[in-house]
PDB file of N, CA and C in Angstrom:
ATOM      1  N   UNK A   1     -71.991  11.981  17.851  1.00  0.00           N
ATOM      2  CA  UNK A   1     -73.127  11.198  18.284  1.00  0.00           C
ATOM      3  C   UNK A   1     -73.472  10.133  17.248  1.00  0.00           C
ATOM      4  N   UNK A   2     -73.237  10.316  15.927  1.00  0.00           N
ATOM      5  CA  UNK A   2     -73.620   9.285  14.967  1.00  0.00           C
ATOM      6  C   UNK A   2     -72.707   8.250  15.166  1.00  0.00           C
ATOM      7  N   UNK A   3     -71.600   8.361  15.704  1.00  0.00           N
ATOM      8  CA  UNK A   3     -70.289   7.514  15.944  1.00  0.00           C
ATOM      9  C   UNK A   3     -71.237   6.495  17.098  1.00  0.00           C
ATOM     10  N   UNK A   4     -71.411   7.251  18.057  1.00  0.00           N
ATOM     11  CA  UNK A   4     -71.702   6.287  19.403  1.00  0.00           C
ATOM     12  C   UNK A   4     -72.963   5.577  18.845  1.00  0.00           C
ATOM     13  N   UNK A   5     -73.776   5.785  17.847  1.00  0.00           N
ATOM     14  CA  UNK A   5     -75.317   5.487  18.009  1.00  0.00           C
ATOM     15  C   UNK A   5     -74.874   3.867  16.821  1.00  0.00           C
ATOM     16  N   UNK A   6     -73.566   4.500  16.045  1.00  0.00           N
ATOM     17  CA  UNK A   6     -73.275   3.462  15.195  1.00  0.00           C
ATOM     18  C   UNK A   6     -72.905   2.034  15.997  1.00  0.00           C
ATOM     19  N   UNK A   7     -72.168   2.570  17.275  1.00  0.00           N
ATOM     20  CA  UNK A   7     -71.008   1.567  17.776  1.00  0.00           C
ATOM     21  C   UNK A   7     -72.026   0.815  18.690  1.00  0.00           C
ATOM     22  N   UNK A   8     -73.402   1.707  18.928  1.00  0.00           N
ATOM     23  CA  UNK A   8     -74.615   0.884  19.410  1.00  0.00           C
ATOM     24  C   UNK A   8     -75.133   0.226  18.551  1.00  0.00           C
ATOM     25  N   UNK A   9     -75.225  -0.131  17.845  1.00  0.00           N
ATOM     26  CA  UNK A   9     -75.465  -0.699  16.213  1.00  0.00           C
ATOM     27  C   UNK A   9     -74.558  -2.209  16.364  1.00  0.00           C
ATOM     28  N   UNK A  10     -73.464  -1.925  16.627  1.00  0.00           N
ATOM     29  CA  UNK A  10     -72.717  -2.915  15.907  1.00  0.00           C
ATOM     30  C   UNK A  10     -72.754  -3.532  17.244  1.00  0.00           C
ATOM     31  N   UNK A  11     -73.012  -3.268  18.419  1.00  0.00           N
ATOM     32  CA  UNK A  11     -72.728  -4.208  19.374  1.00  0.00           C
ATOM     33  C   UNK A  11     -73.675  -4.899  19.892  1.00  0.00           C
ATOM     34  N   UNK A  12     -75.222  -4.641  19.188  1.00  0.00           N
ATOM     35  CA  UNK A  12     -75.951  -5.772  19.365  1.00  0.00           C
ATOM     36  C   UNK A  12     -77.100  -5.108  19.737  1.00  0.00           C
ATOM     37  N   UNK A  13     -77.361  -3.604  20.258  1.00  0.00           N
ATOM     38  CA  UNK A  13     -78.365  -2.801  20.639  1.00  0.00           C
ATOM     39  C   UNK A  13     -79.431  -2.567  20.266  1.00  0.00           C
ATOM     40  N   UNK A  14     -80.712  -2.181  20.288  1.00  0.00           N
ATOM     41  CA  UNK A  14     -81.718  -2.392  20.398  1.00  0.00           C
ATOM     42  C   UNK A  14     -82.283  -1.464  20.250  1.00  0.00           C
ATOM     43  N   UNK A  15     -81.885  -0.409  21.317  1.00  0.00           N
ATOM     44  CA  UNK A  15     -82.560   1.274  21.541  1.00  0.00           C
ATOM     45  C   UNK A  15     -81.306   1.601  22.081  1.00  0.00           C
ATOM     46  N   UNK A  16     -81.963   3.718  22.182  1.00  0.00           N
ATOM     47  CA  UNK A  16     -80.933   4.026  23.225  1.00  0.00           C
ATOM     48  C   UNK A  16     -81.362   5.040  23.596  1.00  0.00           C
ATOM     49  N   UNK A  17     -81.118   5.404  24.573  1.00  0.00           N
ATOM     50  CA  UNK A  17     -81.740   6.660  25.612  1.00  0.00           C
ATOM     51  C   UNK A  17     -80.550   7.582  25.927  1.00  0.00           C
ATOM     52  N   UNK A  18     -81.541   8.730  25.595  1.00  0.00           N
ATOM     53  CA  UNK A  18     -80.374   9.767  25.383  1.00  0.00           C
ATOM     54  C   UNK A  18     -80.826  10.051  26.499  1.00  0.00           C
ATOM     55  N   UNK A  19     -79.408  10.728  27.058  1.00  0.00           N
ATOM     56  CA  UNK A  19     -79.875  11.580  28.272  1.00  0.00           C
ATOM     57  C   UNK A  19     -78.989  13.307  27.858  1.00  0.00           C
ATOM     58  N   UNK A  20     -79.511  14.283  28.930  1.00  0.00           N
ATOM     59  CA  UNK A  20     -79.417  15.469  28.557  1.00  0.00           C
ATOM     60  C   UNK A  20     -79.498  16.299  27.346  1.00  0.00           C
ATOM     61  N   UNK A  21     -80.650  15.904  27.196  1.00  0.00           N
ATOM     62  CA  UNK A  21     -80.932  16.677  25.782  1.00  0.00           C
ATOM     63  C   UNK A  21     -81.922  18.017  26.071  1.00  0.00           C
ATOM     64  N   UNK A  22     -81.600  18.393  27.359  1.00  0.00           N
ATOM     65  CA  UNK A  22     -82.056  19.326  28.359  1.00  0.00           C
ATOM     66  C   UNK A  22     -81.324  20.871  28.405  1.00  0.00           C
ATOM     67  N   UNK A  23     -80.245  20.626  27.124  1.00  0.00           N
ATOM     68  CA  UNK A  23     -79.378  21.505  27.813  1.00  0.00           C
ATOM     69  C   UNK A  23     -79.711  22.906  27.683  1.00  0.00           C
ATOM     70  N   UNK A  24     -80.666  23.606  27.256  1.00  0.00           N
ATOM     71  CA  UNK A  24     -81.093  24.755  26.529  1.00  0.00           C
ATOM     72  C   UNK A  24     -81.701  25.162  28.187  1.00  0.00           C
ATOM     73  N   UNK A  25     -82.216  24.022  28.932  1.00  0.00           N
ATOM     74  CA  UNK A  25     -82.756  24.667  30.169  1.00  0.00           C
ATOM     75  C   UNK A  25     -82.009  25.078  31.263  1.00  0.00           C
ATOM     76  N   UNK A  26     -80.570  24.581  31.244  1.00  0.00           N
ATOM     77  CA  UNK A  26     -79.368  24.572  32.432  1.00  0.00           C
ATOM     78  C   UNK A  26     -79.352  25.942  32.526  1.00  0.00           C
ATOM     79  N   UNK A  27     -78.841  26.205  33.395  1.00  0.00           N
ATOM     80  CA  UNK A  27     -78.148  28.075  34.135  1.00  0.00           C
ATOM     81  C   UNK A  27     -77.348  27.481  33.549  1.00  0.00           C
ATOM     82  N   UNK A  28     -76.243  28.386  32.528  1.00  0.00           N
ATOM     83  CA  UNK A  28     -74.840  28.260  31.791  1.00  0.00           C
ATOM     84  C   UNK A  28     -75.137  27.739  31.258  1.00  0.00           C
ATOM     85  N   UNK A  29     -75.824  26.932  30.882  1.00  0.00           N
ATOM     86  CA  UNK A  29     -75.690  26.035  29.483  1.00  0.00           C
ATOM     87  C   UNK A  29     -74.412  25.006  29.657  1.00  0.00           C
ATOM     88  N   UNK A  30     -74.832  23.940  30.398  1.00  0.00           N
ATOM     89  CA  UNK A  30     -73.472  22.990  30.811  1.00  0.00           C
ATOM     90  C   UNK A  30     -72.505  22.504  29.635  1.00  0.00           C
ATOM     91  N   UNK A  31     -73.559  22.977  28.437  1.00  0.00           N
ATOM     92  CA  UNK A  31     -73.297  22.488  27.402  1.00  0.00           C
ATOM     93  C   UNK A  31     -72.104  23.343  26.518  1.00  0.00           C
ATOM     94  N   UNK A  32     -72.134  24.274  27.447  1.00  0.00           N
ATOM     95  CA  UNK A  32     -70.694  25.159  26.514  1.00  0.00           C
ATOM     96  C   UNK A  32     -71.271  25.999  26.019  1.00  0.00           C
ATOM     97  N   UNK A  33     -71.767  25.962  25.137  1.00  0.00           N
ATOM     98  CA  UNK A  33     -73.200  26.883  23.875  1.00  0.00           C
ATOM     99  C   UNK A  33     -74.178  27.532  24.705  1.00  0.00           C
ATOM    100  N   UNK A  34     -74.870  28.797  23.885  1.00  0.00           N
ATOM    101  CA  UNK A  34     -75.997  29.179  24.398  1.00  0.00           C
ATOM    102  C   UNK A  34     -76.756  29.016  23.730  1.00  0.00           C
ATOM    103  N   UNK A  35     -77.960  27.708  24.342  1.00  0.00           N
ATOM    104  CA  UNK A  35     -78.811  27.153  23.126  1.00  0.00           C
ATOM    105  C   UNK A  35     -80.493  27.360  23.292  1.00  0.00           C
ATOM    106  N   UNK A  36     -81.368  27.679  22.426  1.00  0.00           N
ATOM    107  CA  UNK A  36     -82.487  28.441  22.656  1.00  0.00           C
ATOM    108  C   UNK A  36     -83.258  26.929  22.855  1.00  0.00           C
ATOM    109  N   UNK A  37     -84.477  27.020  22.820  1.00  0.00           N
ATOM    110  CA  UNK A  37     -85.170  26.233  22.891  1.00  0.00           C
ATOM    111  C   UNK A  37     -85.052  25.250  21.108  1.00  0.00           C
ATOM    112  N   UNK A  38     -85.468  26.270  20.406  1.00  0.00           N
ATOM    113  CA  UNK A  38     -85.066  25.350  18.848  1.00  0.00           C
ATOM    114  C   UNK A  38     -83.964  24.952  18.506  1.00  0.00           C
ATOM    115  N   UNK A  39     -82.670  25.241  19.155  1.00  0.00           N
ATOM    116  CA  UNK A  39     -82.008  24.446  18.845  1.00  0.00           C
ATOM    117  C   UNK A  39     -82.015  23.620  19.395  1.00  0.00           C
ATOM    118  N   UNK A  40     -82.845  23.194  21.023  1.00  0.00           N
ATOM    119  CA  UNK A  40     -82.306  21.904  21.375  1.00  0.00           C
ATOM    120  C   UNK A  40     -83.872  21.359  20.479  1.00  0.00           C
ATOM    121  N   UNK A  41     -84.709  21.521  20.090  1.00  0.00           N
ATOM    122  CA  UNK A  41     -85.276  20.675  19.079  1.00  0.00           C
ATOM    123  C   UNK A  41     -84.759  20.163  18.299  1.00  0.00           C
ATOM    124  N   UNK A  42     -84.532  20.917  17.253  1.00  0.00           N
ATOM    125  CA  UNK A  42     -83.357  20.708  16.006  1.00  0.00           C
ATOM    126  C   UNK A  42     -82.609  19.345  16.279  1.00  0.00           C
ATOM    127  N   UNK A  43     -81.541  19.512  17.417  1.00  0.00           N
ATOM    128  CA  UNK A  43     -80.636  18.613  17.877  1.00  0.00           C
ATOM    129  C   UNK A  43     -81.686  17.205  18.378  1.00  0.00           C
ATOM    130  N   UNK A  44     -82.414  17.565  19.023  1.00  0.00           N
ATOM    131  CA  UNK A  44     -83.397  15.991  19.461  1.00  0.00           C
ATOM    132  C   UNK A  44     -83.546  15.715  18.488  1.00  0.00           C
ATOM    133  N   UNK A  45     -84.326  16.130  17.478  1.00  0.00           N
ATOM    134  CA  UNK A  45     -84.705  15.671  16.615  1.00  0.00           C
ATOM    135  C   UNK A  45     -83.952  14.670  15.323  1.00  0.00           C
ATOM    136  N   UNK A  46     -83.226  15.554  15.782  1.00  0.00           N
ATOM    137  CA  UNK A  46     -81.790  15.007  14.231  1.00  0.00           C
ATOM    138  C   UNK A  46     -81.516  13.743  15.397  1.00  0.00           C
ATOM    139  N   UNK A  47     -81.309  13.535  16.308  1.00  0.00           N
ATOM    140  CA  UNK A  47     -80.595  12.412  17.143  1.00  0.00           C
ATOM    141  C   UNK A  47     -81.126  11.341  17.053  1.00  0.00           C
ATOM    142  N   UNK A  48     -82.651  11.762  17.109  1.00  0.00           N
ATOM    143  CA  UNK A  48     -83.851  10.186  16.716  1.00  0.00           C
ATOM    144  C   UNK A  48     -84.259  10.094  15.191  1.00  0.00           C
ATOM    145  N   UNK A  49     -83.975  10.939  14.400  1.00  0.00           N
ATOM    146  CA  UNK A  49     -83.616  10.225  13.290  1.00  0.00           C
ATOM    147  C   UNK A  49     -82.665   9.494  13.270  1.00  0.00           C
ATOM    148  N   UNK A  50     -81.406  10.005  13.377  1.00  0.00           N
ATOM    149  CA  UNK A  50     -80.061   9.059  13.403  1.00  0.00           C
ATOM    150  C   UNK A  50     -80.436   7.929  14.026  1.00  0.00           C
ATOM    151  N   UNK A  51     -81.101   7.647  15.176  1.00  0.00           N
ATOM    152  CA  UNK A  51     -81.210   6.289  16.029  1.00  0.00           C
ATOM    153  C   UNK A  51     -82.037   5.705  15.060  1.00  0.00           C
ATOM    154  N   UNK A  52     -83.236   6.017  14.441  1.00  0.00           N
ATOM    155  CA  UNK A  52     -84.376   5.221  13.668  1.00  0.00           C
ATOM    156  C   UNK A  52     -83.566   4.925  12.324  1.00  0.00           C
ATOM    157  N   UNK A  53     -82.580   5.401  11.772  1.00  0.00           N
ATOM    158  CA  UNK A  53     -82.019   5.287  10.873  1.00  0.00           C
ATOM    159  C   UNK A  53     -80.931   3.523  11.024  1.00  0.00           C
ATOM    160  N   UNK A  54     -80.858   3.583  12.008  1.00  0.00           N
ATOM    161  CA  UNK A  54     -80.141   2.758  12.478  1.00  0.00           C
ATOM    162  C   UNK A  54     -80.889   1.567  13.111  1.00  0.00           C
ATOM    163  N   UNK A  55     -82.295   1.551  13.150  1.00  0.00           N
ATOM    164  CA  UNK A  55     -83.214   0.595  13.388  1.00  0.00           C
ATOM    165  C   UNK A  55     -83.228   0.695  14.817  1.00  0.00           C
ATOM    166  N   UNK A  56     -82.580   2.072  15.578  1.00  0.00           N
ATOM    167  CA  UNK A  56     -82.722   1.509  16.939  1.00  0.00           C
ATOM    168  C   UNK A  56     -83.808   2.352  17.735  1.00  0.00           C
ATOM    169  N   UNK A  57     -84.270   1.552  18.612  1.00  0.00           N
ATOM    170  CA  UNK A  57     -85.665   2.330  19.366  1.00  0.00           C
ATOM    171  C   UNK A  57     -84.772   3.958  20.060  1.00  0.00           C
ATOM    172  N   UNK A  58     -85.493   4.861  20.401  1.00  0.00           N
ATOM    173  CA  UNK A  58     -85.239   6.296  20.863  1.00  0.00           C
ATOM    174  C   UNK A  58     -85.870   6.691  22.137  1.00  0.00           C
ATOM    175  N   UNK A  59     -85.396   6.354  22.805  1.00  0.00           N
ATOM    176  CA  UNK A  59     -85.881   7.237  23.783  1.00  0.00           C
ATOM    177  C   UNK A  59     -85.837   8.554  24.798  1.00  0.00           C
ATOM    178  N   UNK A  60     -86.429   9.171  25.212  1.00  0.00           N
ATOM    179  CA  UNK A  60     -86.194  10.561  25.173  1.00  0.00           C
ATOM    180  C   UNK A  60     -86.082  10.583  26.862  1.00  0.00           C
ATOM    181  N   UNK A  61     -85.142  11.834  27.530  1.00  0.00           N
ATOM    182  CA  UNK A  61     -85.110  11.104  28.971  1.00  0.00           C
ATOM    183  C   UNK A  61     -84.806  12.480  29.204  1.00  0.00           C
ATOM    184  N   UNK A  62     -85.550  12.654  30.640  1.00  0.00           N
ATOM    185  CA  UNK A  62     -86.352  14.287  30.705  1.00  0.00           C
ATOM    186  C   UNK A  62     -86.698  14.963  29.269  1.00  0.00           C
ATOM    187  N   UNK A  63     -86.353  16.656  29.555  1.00  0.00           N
ATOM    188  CA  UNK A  63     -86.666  17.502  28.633  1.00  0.00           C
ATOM    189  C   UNK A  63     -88.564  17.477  28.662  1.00  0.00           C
ATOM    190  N   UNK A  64     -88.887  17.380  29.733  1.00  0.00           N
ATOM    191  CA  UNK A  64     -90.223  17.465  29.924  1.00  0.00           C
ATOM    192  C   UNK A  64     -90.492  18.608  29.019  1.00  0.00           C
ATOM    193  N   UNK A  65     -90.303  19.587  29.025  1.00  0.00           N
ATOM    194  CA  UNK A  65     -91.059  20.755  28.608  1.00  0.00           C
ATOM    195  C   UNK A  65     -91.243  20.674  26.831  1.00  0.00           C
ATOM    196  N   UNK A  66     -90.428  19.914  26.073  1.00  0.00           N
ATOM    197  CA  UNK A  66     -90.503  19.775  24.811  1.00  0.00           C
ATOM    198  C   UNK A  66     -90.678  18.722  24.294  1.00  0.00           C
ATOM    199  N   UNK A  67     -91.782  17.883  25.303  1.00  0.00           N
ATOM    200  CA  UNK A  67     -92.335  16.423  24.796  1.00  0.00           C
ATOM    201  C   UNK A  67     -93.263  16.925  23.594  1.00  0.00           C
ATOM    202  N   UNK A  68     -94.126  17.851  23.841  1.00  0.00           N
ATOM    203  CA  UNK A  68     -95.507  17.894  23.040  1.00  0.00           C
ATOM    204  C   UNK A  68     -94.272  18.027  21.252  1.00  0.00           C
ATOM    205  N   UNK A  69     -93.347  18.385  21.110  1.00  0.00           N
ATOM    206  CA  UNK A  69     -92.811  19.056  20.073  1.00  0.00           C
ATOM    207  C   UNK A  69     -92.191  17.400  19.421  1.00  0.00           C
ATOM    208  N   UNK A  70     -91.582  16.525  20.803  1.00  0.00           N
ATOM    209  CA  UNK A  70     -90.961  15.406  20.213  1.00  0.00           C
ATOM    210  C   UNK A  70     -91.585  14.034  20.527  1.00  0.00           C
ATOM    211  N   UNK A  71     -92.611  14.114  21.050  1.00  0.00           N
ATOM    212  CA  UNK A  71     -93.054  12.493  20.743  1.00  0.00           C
ATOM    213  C   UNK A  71     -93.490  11.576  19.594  1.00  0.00           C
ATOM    214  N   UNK A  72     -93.414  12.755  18.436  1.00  0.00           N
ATOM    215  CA  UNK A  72     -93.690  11.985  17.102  1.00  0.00           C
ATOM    216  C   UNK A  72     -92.227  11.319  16.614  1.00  0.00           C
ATOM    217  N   UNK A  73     -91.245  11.635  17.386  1.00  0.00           N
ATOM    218  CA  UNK A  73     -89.867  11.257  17.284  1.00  0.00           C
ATOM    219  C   UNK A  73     -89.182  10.903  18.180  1.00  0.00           C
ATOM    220  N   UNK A  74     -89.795  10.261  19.214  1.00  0.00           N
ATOM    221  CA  UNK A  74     -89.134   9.290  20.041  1.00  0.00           C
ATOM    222  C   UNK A  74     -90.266   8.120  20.379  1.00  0.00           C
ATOM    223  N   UNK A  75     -89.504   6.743  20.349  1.00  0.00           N
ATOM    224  CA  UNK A  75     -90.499   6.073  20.369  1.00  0.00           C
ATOM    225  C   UNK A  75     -91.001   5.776  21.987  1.00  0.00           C
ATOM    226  N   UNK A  76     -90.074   6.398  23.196  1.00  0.00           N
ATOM    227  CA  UNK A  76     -90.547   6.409  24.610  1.00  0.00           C
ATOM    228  C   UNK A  76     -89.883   7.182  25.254  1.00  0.00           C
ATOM    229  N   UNK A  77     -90.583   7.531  26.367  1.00  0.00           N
ATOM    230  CA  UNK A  77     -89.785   8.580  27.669  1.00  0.00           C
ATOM    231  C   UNK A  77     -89.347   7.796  28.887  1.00  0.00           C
ATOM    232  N   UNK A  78     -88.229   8.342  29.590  1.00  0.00           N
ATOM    233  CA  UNK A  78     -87.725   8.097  30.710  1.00  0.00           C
ATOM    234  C   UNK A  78     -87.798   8.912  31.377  1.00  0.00           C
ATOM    235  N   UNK A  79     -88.050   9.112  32.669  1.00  0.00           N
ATOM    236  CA  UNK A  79     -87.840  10.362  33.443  1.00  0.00           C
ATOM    237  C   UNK A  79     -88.333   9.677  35.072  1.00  0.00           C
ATOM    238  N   UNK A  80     -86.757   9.410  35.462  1.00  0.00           N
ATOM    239  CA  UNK A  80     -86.227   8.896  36.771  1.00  0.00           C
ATOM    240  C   UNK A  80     -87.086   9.977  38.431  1.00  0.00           C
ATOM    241  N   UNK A  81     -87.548  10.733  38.110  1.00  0.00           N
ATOM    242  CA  UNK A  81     -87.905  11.745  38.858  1.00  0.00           C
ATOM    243  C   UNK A  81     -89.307  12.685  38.915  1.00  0.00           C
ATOM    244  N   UNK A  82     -89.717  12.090  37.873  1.00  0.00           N
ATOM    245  CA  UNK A  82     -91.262  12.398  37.850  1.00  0.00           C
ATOM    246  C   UNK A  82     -92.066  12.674  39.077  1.00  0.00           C
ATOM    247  N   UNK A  83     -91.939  11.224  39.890  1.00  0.00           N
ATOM    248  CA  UNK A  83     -92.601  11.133  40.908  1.00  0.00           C
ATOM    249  C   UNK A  83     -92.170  12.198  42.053  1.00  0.00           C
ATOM    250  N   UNK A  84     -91.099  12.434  42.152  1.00  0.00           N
ATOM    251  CA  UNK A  84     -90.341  13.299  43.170  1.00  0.00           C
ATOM    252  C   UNK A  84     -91.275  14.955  43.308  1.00  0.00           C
ATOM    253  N   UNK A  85     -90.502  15.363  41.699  1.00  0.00           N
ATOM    254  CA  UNK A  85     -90.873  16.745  41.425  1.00  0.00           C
ATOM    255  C   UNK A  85     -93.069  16.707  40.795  1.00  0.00           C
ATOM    256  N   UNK A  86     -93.536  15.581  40.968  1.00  0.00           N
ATOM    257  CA  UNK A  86     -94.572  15.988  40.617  1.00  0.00           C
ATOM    258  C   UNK A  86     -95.596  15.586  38.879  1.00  0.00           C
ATOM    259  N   UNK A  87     -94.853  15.386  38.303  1.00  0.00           N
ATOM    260  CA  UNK A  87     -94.322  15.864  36.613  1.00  0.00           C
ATOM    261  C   UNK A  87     -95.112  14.902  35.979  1.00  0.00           C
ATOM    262  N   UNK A  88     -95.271  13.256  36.653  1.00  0.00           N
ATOM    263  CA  UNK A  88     -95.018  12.048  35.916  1.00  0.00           C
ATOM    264  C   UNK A  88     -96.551  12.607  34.446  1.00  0.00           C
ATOM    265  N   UNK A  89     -97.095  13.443  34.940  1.00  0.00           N
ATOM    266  CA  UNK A  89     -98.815  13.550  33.866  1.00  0.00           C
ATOM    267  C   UNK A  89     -97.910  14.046  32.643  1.00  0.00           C
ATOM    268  N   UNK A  90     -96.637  14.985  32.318  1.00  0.00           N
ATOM    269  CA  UNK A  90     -96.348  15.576  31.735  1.00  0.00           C
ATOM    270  C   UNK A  90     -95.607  14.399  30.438  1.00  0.00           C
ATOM    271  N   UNK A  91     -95.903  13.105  31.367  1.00  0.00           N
ATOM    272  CA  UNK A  91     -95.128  12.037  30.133  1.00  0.00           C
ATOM    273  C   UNK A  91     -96.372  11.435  29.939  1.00  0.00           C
ATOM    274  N   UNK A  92     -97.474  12.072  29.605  1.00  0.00           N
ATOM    275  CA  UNK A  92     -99.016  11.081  29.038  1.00  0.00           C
ATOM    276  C   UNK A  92     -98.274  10.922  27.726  1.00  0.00           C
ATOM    277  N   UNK A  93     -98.365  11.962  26.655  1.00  0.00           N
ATOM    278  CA  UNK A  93     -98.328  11.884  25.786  1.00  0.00           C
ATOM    279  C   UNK A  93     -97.531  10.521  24.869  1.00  0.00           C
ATOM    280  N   UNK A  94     -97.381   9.852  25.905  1.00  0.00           N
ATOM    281  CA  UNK A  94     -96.348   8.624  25.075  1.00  0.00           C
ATOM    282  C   UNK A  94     -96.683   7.183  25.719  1.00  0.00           C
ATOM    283  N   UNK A  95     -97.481   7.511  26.653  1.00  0.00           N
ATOM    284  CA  UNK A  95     -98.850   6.128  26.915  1.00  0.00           C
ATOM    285  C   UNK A  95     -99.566   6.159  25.730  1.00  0.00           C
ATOM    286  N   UNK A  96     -99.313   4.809  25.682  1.00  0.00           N
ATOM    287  CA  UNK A  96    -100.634   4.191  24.485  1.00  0.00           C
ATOM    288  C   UNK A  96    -101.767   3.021  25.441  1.00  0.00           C
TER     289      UNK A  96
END
């Protein structure tokens, strides 16, 4: 991931929006691993450092349930489906 966030770096980028950083919530764990809730903190977390390290904006896309833990470390949310499932109040925390 530091590879891709670099090669966003060099090609002119701005921000970047991670997607599936959800994976601790999947049935199976799509992710291969069986990952608890802190590790997928851990992992968000380290990812938007790496992006801020790199001057690039972070944004966080779902993973509703572990906004309150990461909005001091992403600088915005995405979440394509809010409106569908109900949710969109669950992204206050990152209205200013």
């Amino acid at each position: 991931m530091s590879a891709r966030l670099h090669l966003a770096t060099k090609k002119g980028c701005d921000g970047v929006e991670l997607d599936n950083v959800d994976a601790y919530m999947v049935n199976n764990n799509r992710s291969g691993f069986l990952l608890s809730y802190n590790d997928q903190l851990k992992y968000n977390i380290w990812l938007a450092k790496e992006a801020h390290q790199r001057n690039l904006s972070v944004g966080l896309k779902n993973d509703l349930d572990q906004i309150k833990d990461l909005v001091e470390y992403f600088d915005w949310a995405l979440n394509r489906q809010c409106w569908e499932y109900k949710s969109c109040d669950m992204l206050q925390p990152f209205a200013k």
